[in-house]
N, C-alpha and C. Protein backbone atom coordinates (compact mmCIF):
# COMPACT_ATOMS: atom_id res chain seq x y z
N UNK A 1 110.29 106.73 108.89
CA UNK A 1 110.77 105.41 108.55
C UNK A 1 110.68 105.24 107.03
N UNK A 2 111.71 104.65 106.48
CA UNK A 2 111.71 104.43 104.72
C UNK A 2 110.55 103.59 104.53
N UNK A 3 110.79 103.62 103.23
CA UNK A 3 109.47 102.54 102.99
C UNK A 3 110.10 102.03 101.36
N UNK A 4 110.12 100.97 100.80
CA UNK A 4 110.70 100.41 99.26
C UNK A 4 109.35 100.02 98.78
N UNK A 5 109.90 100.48 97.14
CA UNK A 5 108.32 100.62 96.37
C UNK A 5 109.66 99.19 95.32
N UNK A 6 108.36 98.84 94.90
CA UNK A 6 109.01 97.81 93.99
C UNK A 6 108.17 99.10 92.35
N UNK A 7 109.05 99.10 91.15
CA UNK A 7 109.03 99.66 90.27
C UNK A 7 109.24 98.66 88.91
N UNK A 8 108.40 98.63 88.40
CA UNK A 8 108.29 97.88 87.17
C UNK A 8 107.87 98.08 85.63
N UNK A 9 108.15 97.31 84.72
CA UNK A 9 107.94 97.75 83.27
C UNK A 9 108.76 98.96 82.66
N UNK A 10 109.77 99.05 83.36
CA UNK A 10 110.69 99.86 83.26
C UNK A 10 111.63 99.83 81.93
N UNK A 11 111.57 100.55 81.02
CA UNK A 11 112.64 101.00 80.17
C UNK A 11 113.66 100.47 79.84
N UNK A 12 114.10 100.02 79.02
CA UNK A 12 115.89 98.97 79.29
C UNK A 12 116.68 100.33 79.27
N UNK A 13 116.12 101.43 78.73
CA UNK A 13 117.28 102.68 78.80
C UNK A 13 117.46 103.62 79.63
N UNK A 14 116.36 103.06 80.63
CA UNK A 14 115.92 103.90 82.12
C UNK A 14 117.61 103.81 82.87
N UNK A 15 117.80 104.74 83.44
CA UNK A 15 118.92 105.04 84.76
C UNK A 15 118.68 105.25 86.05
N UNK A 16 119.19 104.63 86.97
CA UNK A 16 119.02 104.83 88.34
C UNK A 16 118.52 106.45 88.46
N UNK A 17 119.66 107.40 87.73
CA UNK A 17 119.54 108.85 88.11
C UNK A 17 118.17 109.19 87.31
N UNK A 18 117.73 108.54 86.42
CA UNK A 18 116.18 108.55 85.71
C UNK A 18 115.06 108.70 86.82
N UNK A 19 115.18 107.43 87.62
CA UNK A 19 114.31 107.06 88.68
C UNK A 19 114.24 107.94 89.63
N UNK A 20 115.64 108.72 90.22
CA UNK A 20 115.32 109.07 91.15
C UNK A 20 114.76 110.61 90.86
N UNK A 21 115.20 111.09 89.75
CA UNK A 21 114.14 112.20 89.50
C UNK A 21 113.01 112.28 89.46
N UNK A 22 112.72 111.48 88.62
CA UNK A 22 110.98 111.00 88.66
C UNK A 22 110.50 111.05 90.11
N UNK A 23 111.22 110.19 90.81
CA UNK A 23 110.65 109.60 92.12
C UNK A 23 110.54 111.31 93.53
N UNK A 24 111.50 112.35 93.04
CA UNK A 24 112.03 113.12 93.89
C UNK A 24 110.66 114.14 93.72
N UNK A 25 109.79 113.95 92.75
CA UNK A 25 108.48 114.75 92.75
C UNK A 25 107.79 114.53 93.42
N UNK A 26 108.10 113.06 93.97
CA UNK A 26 106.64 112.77 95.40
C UNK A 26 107.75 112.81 96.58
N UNK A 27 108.83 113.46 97.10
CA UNK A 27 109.34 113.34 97.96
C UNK A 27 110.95 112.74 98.37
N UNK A 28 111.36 112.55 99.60
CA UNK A 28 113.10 112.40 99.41
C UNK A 28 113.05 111.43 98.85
N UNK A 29 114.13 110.65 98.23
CA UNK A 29 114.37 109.61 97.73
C UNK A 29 115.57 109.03 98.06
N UNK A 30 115.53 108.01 99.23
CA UNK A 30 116.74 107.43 99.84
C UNK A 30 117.73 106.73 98.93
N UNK A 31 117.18 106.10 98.48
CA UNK A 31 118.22 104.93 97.58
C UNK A 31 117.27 104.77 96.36
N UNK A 32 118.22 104.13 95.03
CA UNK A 32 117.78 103.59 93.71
C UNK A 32 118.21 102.65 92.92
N UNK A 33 117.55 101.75 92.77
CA UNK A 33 118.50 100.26 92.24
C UNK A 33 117.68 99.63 91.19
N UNK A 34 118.29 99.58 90.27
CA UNK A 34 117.63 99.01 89.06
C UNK A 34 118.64 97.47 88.69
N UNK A 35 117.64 96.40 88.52
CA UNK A 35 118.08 95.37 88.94
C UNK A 35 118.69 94.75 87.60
N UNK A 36 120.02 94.15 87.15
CA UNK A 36 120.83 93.68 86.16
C UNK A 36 120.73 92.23 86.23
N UNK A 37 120.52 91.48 84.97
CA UNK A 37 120.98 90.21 84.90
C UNK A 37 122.66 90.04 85.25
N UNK A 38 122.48 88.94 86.14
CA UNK A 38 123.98 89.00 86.77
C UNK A 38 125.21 88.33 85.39
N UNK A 39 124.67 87.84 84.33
CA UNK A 39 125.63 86.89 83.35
C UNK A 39 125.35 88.65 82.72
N UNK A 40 124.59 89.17 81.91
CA UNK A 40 124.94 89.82 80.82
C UNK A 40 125.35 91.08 81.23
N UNK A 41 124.76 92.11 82.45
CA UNK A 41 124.77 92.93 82.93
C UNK A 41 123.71 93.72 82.31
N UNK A 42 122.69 93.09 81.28
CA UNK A 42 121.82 94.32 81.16
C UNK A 42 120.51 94.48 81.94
N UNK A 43 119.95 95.44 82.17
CA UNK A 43 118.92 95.70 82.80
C UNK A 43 117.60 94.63 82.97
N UNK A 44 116.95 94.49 84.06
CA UNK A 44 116.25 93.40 83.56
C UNK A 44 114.37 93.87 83.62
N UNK A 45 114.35 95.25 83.47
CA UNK A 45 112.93 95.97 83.22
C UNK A 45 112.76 96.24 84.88
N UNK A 46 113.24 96.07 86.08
CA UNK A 46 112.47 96.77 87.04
C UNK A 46 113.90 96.95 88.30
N UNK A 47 113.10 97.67 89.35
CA UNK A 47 113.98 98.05 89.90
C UNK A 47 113.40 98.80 91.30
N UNK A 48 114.13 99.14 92.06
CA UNK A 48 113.26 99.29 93.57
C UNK A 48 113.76 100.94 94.01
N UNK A 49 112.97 101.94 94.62
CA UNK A 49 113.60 102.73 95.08
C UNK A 49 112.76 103.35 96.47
N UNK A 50 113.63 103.42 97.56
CA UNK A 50 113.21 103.74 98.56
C UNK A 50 112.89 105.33 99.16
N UNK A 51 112.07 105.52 99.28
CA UNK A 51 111.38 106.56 99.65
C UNK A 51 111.65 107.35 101.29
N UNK A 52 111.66 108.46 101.73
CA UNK A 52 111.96 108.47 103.14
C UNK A 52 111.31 107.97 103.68
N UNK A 53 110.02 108.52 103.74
CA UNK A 53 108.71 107.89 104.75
C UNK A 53 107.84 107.25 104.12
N UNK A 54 106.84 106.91 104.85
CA UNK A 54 105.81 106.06 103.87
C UNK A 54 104.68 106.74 103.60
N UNK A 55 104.62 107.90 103.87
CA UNK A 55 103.44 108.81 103.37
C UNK A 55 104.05 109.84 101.87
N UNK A 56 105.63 109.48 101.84
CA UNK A 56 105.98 109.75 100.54
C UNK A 56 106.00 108.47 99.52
N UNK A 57 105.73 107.24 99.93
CA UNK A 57 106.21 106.03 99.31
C UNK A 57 104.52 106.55 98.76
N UNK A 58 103.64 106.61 99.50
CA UNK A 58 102.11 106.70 99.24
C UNK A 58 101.76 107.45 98.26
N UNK A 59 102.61 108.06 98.47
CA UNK A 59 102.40 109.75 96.89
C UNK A 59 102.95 109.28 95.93
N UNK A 60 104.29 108.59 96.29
CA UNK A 60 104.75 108.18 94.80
C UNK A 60 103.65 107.06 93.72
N UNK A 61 103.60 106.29 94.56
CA UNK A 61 102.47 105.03 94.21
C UNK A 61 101.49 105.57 93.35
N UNK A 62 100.74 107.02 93.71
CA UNK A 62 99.28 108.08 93.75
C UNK A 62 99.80 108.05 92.17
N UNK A 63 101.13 108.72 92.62
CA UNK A 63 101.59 109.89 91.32
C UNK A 63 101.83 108.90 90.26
N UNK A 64 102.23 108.32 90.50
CA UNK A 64 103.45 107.35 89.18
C UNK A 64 103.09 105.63 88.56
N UNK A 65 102.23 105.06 89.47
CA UNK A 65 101.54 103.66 89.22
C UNK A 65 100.70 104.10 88.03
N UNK A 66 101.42 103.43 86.32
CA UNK A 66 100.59 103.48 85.70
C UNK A 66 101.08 104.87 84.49
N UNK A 67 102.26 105.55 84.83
CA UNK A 67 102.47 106.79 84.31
C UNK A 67 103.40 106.06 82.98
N UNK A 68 102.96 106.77 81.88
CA UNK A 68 103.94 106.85 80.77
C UNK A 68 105.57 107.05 81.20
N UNK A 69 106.30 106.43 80.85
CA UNK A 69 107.77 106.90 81.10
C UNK A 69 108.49 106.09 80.38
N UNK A 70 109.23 107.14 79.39
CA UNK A 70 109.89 106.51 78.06
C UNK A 70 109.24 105.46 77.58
N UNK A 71 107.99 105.93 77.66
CA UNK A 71 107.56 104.75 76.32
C UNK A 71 106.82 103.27 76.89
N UNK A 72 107.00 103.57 78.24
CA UNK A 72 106.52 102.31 78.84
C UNK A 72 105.77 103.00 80.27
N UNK A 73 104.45 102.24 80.79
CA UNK A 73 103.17 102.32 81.55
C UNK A 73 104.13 101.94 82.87
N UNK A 74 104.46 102.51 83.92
CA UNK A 74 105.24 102.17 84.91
C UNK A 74 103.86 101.16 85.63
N UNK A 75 104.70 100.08 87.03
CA UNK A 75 104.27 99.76 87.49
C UNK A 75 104.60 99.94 88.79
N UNK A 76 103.83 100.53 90.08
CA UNK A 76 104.80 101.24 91.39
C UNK A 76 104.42 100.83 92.49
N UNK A 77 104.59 99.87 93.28
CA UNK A 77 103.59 99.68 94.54
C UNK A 77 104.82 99.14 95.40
N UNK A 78 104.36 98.92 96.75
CA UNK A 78 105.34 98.45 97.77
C UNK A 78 105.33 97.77 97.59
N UNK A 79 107.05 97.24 97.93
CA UNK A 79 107.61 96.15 97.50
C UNK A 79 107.15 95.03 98.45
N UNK A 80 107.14 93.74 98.45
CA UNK A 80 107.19 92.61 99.30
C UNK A 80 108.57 92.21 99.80
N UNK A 81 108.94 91.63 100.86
CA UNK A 81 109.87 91.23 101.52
C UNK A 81 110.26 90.07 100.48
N UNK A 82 111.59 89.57 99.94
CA UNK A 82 112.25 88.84 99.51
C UNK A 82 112.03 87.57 100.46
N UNK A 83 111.30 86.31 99.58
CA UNK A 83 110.94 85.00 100.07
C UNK A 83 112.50 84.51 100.88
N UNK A 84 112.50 83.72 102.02
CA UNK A 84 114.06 83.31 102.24
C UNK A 84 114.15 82.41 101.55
N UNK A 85 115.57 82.12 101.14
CA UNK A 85 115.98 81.20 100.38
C UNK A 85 116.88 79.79 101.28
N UNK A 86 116.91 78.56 101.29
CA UNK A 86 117.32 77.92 102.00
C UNK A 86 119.15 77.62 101.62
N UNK A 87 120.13 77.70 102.52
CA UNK A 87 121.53 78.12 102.60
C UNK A 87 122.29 77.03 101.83
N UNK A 88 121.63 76.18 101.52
CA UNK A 88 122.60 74.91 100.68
C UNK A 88 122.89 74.88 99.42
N UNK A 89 123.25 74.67 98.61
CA UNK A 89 123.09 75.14 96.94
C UNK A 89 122.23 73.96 96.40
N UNK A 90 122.10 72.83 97.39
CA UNK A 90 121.04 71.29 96.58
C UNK A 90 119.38 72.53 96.99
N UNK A 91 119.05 73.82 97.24
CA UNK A 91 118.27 73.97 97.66
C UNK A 91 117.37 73.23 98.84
N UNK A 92 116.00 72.78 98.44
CA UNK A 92 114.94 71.95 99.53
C UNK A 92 114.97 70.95 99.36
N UNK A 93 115.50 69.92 98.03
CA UNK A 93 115.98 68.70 97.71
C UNK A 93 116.68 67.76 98.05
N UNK A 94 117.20 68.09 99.63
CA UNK A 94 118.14 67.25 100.32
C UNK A 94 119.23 67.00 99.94
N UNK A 95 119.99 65.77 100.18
CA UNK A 95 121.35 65.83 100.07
C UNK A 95 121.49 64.87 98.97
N UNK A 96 122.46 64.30 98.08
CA UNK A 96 122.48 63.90 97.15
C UNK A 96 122.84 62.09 97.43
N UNK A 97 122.33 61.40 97.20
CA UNK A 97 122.75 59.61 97.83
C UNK A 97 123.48 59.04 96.45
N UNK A 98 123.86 57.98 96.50
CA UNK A 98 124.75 57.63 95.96
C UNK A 98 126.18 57.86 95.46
N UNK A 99 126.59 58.88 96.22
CA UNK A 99 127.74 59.15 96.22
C UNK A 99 128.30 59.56 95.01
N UNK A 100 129.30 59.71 93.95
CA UNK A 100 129.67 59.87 92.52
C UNK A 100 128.85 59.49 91.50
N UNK A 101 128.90 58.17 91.77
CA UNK A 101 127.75 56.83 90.69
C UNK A 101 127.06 57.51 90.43
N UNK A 102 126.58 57.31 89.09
CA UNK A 102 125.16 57.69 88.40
C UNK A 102 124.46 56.77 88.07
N UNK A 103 124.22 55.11 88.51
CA UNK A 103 123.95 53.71 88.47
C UNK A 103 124.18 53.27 86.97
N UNK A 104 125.07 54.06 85.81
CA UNK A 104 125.38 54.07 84.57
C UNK A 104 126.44 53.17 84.67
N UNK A 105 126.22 51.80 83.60
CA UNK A 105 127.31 51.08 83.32
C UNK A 105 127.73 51.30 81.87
N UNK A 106 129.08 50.70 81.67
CA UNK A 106 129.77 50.66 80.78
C UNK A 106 129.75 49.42 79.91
């Protein structure tokens, strides 16, 4: 079963194909995603890559939590499940009252 390491302090000049080399010394390496600000597109220092099993996710963690890489102290541990987010765009804030009005007169 895979297992996703969350990867951090990462390089702005780091590459997915960066990661997964690094990562391919403790074992397969399913997938690699290094995460972009969605307005600028540049890198935003971390990034996730999934491991086959979790006794390779375990080695990677061993090997690499803490390792020099380009210049920066990696940070490597399993990732946490993404908090849910609630489906409305007002978020948990309910719905909006007063209709247009902003109680602003002229």
């Amino acid at each position: 079963m895979a297992a996703k390491l969350f990867v951090g302090n990462l390089s702005f000049q780091a590459t997915e194909e960066d990661l997964r080399e690094l990562f391919q010394q403790a074992g397969t390496v399913e997938t690699v995603r290094i995460i972009t600000d969605q307005f600028t597109g540049r890198p935003r220092g971390f990034g996730f890559v999934e491991m086959a099993t979790k006794d390779e996710a375990s080695k990677a963690v061993d090997m690499l939590n803490g390792r020099l890489f380009r210049d920066r102290n990696l940070v490597v541990d399993e990732a946490r499940p993404q908090p849910q987010r609630s489906a409305g765009p007002r978020g948990d804030r309910g719905p909006r009252t007063g209709g247009a009005s902003t109680g602003w007169r002229r």
